[in-house]
Protein backbone atom coordinates (compact mmCIF):
# COMPACT_ATOMS: atom_id res chain seq x y z
CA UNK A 1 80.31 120.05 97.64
CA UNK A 2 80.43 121.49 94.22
CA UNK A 3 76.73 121.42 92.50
CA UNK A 4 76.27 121.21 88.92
CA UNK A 5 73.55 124.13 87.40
CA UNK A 6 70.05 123.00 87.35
CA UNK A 7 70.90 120.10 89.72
CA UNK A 8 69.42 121.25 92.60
CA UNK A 9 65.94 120.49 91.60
CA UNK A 10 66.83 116.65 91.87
CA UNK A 11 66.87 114.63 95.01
CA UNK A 12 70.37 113.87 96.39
CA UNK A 13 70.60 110.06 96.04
CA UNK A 14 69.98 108.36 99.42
CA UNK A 15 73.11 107.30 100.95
CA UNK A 16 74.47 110.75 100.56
CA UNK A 17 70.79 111.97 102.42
CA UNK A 18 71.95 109.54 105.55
CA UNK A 19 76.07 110.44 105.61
CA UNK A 20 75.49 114.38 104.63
CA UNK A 21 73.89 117.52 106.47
CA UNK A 22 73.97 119.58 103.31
CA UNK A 23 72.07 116.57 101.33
CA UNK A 24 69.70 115.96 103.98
CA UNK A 25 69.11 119.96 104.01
CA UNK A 26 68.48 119.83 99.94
CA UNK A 27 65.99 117.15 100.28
CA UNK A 28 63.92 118.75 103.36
CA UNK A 29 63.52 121.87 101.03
CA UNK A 30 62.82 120.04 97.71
CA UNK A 31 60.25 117.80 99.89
CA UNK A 32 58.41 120.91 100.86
CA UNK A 33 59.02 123.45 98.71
CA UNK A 34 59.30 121.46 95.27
CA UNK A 35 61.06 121.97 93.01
CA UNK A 36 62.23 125.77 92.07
CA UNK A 37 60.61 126.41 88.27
CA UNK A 38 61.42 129.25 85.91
CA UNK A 39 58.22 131.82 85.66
CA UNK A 40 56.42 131.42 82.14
CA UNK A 41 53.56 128.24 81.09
CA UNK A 42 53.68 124.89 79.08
CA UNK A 43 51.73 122.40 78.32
CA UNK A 44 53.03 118.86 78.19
CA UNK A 45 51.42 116.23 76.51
CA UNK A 46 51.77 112.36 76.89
CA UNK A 47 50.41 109.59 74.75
CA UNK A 48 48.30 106.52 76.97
CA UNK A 49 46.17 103.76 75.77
CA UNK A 50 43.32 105.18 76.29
CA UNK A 51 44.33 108.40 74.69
CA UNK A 52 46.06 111.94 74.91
CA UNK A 53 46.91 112.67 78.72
CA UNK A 54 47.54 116.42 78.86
CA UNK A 55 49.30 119.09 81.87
CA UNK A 56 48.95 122.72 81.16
CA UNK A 57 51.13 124.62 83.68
CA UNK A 58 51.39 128.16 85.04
CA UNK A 59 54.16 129.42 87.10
CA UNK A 60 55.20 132.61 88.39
CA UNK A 61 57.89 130.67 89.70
CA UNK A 62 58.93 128.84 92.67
CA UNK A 63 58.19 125.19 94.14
CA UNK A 64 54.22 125.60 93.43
CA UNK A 65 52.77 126.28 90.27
CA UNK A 66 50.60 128.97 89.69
CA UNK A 67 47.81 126.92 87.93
CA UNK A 68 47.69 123.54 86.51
CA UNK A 69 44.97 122.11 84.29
CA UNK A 70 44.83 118.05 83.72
CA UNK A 71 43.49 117.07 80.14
CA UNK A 72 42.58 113.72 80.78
CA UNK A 73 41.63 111.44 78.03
CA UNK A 74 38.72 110.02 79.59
CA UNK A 75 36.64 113.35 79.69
CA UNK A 76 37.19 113.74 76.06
CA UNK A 77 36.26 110.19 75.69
CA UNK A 78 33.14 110.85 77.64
CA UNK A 79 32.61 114.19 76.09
CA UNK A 80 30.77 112.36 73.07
CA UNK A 81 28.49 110.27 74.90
CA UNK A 82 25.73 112.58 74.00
CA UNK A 83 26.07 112.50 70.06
CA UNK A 84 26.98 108.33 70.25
CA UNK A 85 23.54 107.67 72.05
CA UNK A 86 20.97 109.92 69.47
CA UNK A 87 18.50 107.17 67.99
CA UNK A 88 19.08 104.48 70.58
CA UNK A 89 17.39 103.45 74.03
CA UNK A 90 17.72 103.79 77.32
CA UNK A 91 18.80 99.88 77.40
CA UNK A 92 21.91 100.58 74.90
CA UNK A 93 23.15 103.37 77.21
CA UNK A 94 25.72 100.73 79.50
CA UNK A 95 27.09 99.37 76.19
CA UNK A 96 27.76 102.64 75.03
CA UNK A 97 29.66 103.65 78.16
CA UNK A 98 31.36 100.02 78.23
CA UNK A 99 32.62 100.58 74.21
CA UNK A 100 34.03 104.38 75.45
CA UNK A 101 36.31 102.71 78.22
CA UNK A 102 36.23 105.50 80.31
CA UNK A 103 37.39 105.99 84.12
CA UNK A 104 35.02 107.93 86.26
CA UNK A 105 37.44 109.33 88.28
CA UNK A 106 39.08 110.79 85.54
CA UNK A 107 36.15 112.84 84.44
CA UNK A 108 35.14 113.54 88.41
CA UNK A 109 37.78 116.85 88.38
């Protein structure tokens, strides 16, 4: 089977996995290997509702990235919280949080 450049990093589709050694091969090693990258960094950046979702990546190339950092828009969000509740009471402090929209397990990592 002739392979196009680049296409290896994409899973075979899956009726050629269940009629083809070679395909079933090429998606044992992209399962647990990943995918091969190029060696150098990048950060990618994706627009949600509740903001900017961010992935800066490291690789010294291979299936597993060297580092990986998540921006997620929720710890920014969060990241406020202490400016927003100057002047106010204790009381306020759970409609503060409510108004940011935040999820916990966001800002957890």
């Amino acid at each position: 089977m002739v392979r196009r450049r680049g296409e290896e990093n994409f899973a075979p589709r899956k009726d050629k996995i269940l009629t083809s050694m070679e395909e079933l091969i090429q998606n044992f090693m992209l399962v647990t290997e990943g995918p091969q990258m190029p060696a150098g960094e990048v950060y990618f950046e994706a627009e949600n509702p509740k903001g900017a979702l961010g992935f800066y990546i490291v690789s010294k190339g291979g299936g597993v990235p060297y580092r990986m950092k998540i921006r997620s828009p929720s710890f920014c969000n969060l990241s406020i919280l202490s400016k927003m509740c100057v002047g106010h009471m204790v009381a306020d402090i759970p409609v503060i949080l409510g108004s940011l929209d935040f999820v916990l397990g966001e800002c957890d990592r």
